[in-house]
C-alpha atoms as a PDB file:
ATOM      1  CA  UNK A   1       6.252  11.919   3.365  1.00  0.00           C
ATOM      2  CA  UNK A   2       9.594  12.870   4.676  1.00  0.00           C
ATOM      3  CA  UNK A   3      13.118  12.343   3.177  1.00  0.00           C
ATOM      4  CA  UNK A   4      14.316   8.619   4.363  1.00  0.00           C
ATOM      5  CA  UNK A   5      10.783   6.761   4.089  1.00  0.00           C
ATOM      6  CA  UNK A   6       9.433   3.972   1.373  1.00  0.00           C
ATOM      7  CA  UNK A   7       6.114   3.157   0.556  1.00  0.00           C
ATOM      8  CA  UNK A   8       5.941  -0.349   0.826  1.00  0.00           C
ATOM      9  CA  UNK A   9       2.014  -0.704   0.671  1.00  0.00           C
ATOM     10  CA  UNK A  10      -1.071   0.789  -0.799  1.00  0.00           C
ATOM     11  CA  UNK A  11      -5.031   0.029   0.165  1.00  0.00           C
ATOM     12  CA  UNK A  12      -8.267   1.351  -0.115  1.00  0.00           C
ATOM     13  CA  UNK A  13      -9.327  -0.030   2.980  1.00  0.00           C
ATOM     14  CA  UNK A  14      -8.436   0.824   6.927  1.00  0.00           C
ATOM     15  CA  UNK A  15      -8.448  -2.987   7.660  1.00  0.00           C
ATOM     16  CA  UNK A  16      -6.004  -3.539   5.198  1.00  0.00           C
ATOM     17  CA  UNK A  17      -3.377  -1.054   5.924  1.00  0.00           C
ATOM     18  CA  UNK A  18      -3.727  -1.709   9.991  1.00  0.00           C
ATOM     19  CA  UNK A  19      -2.958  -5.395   9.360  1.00  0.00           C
ATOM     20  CA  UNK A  20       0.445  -4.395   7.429  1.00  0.00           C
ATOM     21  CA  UNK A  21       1.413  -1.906   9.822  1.00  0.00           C
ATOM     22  CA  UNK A  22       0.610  -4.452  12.760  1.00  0.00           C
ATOM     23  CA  UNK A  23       2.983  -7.248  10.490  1.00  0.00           C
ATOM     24  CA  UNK A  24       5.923  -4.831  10.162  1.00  0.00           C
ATOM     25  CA  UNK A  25       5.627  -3.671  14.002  1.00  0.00           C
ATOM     26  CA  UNK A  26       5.743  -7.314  14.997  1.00  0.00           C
ATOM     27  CA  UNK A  27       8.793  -7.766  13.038  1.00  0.00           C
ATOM     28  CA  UNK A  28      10.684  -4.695  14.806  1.00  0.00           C
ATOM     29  CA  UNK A  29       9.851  -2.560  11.781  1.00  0.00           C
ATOM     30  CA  UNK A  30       8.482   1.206  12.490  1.00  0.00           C
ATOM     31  CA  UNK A  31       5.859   1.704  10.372  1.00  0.00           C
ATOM     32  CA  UNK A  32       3.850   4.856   9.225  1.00  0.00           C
ATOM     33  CA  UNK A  33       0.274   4.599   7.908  1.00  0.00           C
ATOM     34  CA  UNK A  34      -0.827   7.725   5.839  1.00  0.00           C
ATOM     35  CA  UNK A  35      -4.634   8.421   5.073  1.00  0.00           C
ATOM     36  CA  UNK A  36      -5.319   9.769   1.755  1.00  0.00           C
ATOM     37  CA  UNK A  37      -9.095   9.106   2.072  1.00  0.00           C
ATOM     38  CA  UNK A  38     -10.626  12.298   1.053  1.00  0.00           C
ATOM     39  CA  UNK A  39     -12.878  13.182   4.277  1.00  0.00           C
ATOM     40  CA  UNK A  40     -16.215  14.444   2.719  1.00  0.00           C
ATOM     41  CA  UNK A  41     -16.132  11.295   0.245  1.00  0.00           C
ATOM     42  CA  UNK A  42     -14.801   8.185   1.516  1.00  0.00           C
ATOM     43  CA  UNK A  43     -15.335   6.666  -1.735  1.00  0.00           C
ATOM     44  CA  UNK A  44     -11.934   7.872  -3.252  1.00  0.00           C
ATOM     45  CA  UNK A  45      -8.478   7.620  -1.900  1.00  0.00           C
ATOM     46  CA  UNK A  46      -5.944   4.663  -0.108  1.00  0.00           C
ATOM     47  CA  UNK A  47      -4.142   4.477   2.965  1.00  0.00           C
ATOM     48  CA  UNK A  48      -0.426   4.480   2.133  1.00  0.00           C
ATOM     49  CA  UNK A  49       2.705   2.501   4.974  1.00  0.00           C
ATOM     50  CA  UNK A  50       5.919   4.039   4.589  1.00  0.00           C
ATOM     51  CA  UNK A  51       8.767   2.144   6.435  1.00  0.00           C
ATOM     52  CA  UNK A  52      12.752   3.836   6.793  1.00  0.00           C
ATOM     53  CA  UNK A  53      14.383   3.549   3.344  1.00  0.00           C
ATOM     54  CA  UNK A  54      16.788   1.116   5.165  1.00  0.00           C
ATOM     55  CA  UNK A  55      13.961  -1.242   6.115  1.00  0.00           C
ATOM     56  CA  UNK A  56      12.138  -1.199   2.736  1.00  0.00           C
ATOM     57  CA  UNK A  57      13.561  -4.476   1.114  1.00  0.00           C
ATOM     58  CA  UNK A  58      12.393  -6.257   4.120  1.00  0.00           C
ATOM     59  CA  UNK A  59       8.873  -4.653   4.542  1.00  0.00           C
ATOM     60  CA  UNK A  60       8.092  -5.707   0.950  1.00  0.00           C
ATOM     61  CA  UNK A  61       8.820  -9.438   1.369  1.00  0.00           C
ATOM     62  CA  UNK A  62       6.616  -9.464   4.617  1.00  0.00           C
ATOM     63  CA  UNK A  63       3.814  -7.575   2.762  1.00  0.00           C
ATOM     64  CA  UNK A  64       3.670  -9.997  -0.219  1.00  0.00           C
ATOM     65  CA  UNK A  65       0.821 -11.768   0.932  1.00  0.00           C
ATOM     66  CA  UNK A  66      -1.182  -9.715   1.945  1.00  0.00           C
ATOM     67  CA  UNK A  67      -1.316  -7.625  -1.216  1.00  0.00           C
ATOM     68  CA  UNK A  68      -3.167 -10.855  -2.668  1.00  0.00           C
END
């Protein structure tokens, strides 16, 4: 990922990582979801959000929950 962006989340599943980006966007943060899934076997990999560095504190607290 580029210079200036967190990772604030990490899933194995699509569902998962579209809910967090769709909590940050509601809560005017830009969010960036990153497939690592590996594309002949979907078995192994995660989906990674990065947020801006500035918004990373922030992202984190929102994301709590859902990481449970």
């Amino acid at each position: 990922m580029e210079k200036g962006w967190k990772q604030v989340f990490l899933t194995a599943y699509d569902y998962q990582a579209e809910m967090a980006k769709s909590i940050l966007e509601e809560n005017g943060i830009k969010a960036v979801v990153l497939n690592q899934k590996d594309s002949v076997y979907k078995l192994f990999g995660n989906y990674e959000i990065y947020v801006e560095e500035k918004s990373e504190s922030e992202a984190l607290e929102l994301l709590k929950d859902l990481k449970n």
